[in-house]
Protein backbone atom coordinates (compact mmCIF):
# COMPACT_ATOMS: atom_id res chain seq x y z
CA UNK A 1 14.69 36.50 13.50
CA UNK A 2 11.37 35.13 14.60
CA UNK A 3 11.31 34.52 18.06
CA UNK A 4 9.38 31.15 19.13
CA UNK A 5 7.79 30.21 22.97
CA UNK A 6 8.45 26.77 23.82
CA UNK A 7 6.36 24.90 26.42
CA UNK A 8 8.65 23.43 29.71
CA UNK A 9 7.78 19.97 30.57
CA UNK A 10 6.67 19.08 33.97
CA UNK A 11 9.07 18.34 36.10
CA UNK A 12 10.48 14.74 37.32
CA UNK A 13 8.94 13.31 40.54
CA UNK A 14 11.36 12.20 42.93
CA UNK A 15 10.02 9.02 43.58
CA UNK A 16 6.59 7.52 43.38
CA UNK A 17 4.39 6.04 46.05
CA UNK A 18 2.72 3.57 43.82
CA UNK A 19 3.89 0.89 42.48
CA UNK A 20 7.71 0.08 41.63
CA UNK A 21 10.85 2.84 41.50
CA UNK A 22 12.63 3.19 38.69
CA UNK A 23 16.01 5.00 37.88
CA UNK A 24 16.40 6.57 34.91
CA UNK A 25 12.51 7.25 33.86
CA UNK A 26 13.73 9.20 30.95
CA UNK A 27 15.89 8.59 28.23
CA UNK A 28 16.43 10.61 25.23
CA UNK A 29 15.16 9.14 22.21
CA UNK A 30 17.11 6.16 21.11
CA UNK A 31 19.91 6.49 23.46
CA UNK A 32 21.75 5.67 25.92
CA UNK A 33 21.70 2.00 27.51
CA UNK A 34 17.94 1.00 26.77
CA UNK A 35 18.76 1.43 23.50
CA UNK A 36 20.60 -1.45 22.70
CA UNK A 37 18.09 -3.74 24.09
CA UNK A 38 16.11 -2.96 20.74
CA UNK A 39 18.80 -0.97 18.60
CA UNK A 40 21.28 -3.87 17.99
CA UNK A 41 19.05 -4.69 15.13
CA UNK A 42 19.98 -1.58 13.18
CA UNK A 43 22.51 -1.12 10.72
CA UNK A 44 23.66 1.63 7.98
CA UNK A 45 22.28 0.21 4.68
CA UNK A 46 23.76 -1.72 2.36
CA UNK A 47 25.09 -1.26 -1.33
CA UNK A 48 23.51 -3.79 -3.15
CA UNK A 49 26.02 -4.88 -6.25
CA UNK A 50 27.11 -2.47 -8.66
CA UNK A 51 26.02 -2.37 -12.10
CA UNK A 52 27.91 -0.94 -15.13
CA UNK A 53 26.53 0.94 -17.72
CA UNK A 54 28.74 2.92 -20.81
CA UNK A 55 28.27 6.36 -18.88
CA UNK A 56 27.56 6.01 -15.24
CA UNK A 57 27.98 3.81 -12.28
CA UNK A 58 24.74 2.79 -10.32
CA UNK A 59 24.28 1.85 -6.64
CA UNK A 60 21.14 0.37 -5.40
CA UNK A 61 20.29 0.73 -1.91
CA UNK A 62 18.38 -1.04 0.50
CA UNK A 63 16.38 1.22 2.63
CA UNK A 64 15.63 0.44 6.27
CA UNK A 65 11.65 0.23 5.26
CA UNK A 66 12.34 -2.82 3.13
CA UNK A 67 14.92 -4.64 5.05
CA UNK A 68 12.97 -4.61 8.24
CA UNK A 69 9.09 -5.50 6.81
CA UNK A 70 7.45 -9.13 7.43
CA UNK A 71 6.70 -10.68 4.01
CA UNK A 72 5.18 -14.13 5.44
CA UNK A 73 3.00 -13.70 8.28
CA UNK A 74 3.54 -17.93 8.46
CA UNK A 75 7.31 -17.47 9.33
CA UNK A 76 8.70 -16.90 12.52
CA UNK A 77 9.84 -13.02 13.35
CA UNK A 78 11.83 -11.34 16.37
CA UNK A 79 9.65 -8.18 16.71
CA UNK A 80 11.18 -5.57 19.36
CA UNK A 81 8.86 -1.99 19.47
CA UNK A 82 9.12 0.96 22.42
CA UNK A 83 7.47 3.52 24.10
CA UNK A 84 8.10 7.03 23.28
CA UNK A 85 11.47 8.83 24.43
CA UNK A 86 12.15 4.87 25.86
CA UNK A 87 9.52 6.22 28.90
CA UNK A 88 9.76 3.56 31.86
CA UNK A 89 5.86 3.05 31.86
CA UNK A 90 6.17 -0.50 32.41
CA UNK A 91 6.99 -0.23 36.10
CA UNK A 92 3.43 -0.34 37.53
CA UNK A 93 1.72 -4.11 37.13
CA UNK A 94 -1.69 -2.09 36.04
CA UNK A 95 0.14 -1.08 32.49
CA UNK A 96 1.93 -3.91 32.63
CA UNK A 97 -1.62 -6.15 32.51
CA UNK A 98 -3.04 -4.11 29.84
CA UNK A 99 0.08 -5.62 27.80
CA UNK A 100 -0.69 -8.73 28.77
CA UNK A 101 -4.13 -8.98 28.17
CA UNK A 102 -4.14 -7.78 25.10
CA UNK A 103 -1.38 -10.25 23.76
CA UNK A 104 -3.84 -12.67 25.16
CA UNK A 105 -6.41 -11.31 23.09
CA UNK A 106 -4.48 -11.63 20.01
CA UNK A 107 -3.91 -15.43 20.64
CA UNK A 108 -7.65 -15.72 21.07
CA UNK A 109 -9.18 -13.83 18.75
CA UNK A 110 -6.41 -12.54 15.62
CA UNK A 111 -4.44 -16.14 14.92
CA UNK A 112 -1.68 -14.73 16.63
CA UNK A 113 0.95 -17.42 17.22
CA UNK A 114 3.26 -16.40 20.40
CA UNK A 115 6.61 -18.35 21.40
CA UNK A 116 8.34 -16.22 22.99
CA UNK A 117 8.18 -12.47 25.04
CA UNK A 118 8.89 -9.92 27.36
CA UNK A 119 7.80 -7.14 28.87
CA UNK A 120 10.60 -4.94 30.11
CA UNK A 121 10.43 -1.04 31.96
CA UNK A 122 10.22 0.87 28.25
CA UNK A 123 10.23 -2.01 25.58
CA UNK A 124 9.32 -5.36 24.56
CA UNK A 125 10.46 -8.21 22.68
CA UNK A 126 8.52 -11.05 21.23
CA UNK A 127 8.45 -14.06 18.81
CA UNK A 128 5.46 -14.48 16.57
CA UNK A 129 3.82 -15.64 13.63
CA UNK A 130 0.04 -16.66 12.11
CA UNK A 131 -1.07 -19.54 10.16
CA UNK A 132 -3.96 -17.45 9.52
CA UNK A 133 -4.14 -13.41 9.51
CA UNK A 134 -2.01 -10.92 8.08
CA UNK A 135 0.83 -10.39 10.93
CA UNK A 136 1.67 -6.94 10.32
CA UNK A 137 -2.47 -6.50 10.83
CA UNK A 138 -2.30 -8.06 14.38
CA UNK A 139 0.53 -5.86 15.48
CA UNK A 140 -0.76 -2.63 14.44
CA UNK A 141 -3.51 -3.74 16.59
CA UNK A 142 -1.66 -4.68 19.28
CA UNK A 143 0.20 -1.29 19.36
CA UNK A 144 -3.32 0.50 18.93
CA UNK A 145 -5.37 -0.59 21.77
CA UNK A 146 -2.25 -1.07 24.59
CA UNK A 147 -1.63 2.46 23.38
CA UNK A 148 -5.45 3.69 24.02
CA UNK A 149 -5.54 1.60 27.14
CA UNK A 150 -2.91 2.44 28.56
CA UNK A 151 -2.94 6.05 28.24
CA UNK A 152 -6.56 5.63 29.53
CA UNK A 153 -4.95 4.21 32.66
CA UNK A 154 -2.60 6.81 33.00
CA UNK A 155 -5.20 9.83 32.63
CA UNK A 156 -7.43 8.03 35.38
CA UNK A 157 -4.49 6.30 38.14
CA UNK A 158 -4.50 9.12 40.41
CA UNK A 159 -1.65 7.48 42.24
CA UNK A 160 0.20 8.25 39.75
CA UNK A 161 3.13 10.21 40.34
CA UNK A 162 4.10 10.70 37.38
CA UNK A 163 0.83 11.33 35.40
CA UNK A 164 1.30 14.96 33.93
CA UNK A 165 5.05 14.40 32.84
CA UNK A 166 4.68 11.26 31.43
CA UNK A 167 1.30 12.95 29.67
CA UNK A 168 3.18 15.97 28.62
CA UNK A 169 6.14 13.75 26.80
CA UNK A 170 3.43 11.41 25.02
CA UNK A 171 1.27 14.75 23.51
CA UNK A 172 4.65 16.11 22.70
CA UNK A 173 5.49 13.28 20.69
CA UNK A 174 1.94 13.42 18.77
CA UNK A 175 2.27 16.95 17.97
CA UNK A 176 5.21 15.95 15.99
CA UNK A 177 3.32 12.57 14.01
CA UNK A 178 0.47 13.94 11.82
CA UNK A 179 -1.27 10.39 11.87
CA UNK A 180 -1.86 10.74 15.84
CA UNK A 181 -4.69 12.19 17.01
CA UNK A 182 -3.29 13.62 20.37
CA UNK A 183 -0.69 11.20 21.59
CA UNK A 184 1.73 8.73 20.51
CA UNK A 185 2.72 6.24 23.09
CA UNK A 186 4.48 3.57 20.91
CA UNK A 187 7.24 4.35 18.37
CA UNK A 188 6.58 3.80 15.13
CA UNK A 189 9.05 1.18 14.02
CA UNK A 190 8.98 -2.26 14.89
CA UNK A 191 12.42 -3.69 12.94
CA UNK A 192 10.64 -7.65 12.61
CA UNK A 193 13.54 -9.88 11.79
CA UNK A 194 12.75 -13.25 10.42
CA UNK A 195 14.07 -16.23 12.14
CA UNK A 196 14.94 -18.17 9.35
CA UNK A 197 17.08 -20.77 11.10
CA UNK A 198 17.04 -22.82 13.78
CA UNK A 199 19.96 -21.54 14.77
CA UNK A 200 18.83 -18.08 14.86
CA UNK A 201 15.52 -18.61 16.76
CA UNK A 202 17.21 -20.31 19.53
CA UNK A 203 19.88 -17.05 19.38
CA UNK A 204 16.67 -15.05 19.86
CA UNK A 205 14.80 -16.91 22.27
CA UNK A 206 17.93 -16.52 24.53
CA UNK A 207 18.44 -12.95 23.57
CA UNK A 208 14.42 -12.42 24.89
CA UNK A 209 14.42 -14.18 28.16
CA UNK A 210 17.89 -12.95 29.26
CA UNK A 211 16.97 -9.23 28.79
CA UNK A 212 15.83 -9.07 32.23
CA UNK A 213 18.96 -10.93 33.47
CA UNK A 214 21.29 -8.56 31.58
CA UNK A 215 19.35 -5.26 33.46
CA UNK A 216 19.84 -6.69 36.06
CA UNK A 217 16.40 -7.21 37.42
CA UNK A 218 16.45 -11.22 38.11
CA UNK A 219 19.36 -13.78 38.73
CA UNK A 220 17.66 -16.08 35.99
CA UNK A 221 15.60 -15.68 33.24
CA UNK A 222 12.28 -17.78 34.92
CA UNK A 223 12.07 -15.65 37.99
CA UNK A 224 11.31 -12.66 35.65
CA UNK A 225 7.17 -12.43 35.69
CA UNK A 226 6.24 -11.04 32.56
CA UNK A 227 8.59 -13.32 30.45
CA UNK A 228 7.54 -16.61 28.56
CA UNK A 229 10.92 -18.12 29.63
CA UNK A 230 8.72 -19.88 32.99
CA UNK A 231 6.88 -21.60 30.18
CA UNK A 232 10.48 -22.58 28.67
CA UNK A 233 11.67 -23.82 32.41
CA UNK A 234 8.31 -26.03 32.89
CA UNK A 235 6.39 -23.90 34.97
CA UNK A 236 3.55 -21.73 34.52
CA UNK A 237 3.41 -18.58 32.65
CA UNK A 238 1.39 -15.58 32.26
CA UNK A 239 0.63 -16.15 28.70
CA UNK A 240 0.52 -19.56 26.98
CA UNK A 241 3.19 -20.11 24.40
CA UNK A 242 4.26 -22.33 21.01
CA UNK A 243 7.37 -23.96 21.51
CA UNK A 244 10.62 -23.33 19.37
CA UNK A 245 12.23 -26.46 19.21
């Protein structure tokens, strides 16, 4: 029986000096509460209709890769993705700016069309689409640099209390994703549903701006900062935003 030396992580900091607290900085992957924020969007595949032959019966299934894949970058999509291990990086405005900025980017310079986001502790939500690019393009972008930068920001904040654990979880996770060089900040999925309703985009739209609400973090959805749903109440956001509606 081969025998096998595992690495311990660094330990949890009891609380931070810098910037915002936050209970709960780890969650194992895909569980617990966080997980629904982005999970409710997942279901067991489907059995497509049967077909009869003289010998056999055949069942087609719909695999997760093609139900949740954007096939016109013109239409409107609910796109949810996550860190790692759902790792509460977002509680620090520096990371939280990086996000920001580069959506902001993506408006400018990709034909990214936003209507609709937010940036919660470990995940974010947002509504998109583009007249112009190939959307799947822009968010593999997206993902790409707030990854880099990020992670940048991490290496170099020494305020940062938790710096080596939250390093340590991120390498861990690239050691087990052969297309990562060292780290992997973002998982990989990104389950875009298209909004192809009215109906369902104003389900969504409430479903974005009241995340914040149902964690518990604001009373109403426009007193959360890094949410597009000031735009929605008349008042200034962050990022500029389409309208649905």
């Amino acid at each position: 029986m081969p025998s096998y030396e595992v690495e311990a992580a660094p330990p949890l900091p009891r609380s931070g000096k810098a910037g915002l607290s936050c209970a709960g900085e780890y969650r194992s992957g895909g569980g617990g509460a966080a997980s629904r924020h982005i999970g409710h969007e997942l279901r067991c595949a489907k059995l497509a209709p049967v077909e009869k032959s003289n010998y056999v019966t055949i069942h087609h299934f719909t695999s997760m890769s093609e139900k949740y894949k954007i096939r016109d970058s013109q239409q409107l999509y609910f796109v949810s993705f996550a860190t790692v291990n759902w790792i509460d990086v977002f509680t620090r405005r520096l990371y939280n700016d990086i996000f920001v900025d580069s959506l902001r980017y993506c408006q400018q310079h990709k034909g990214l069309e936003l209507y609709a986001w937010c940036l919660m502790t470990n995940h974010a939500h947002v509504i998109i689409s583009s007249a112009t690019q190939h959307l799947p393009s822009i968010l593999r972008d997206l993902k790409r640099h707030t990854a880099k930068s990020i992670l940048r920001a991490i290496e170099e904040n020494t305020q940062e209390s938790r710096r080596d654990w939250m390093l340590w979880m991120f390498k861990r996770a690239g050691q087990h994703n052969a297309h990562n060089e060292q780290y992997q900040f973002w998982q990989q999925n990104n389950h875009p549903v298209e909004l192809y309703s009215y109906e369902l985009q104003q389900q969504r739209l409430a479903y974005v701006h009241r995340n914040p609400v149902v964690a518990g973090f604001v009373d109403a959805p426009e007193d959360f900062l890094y949410s597009s749903a000031r735009n929605y109440a008349g008042q200034a956001g962050l990022l500029e935003v389409l309208f649905i509606g």
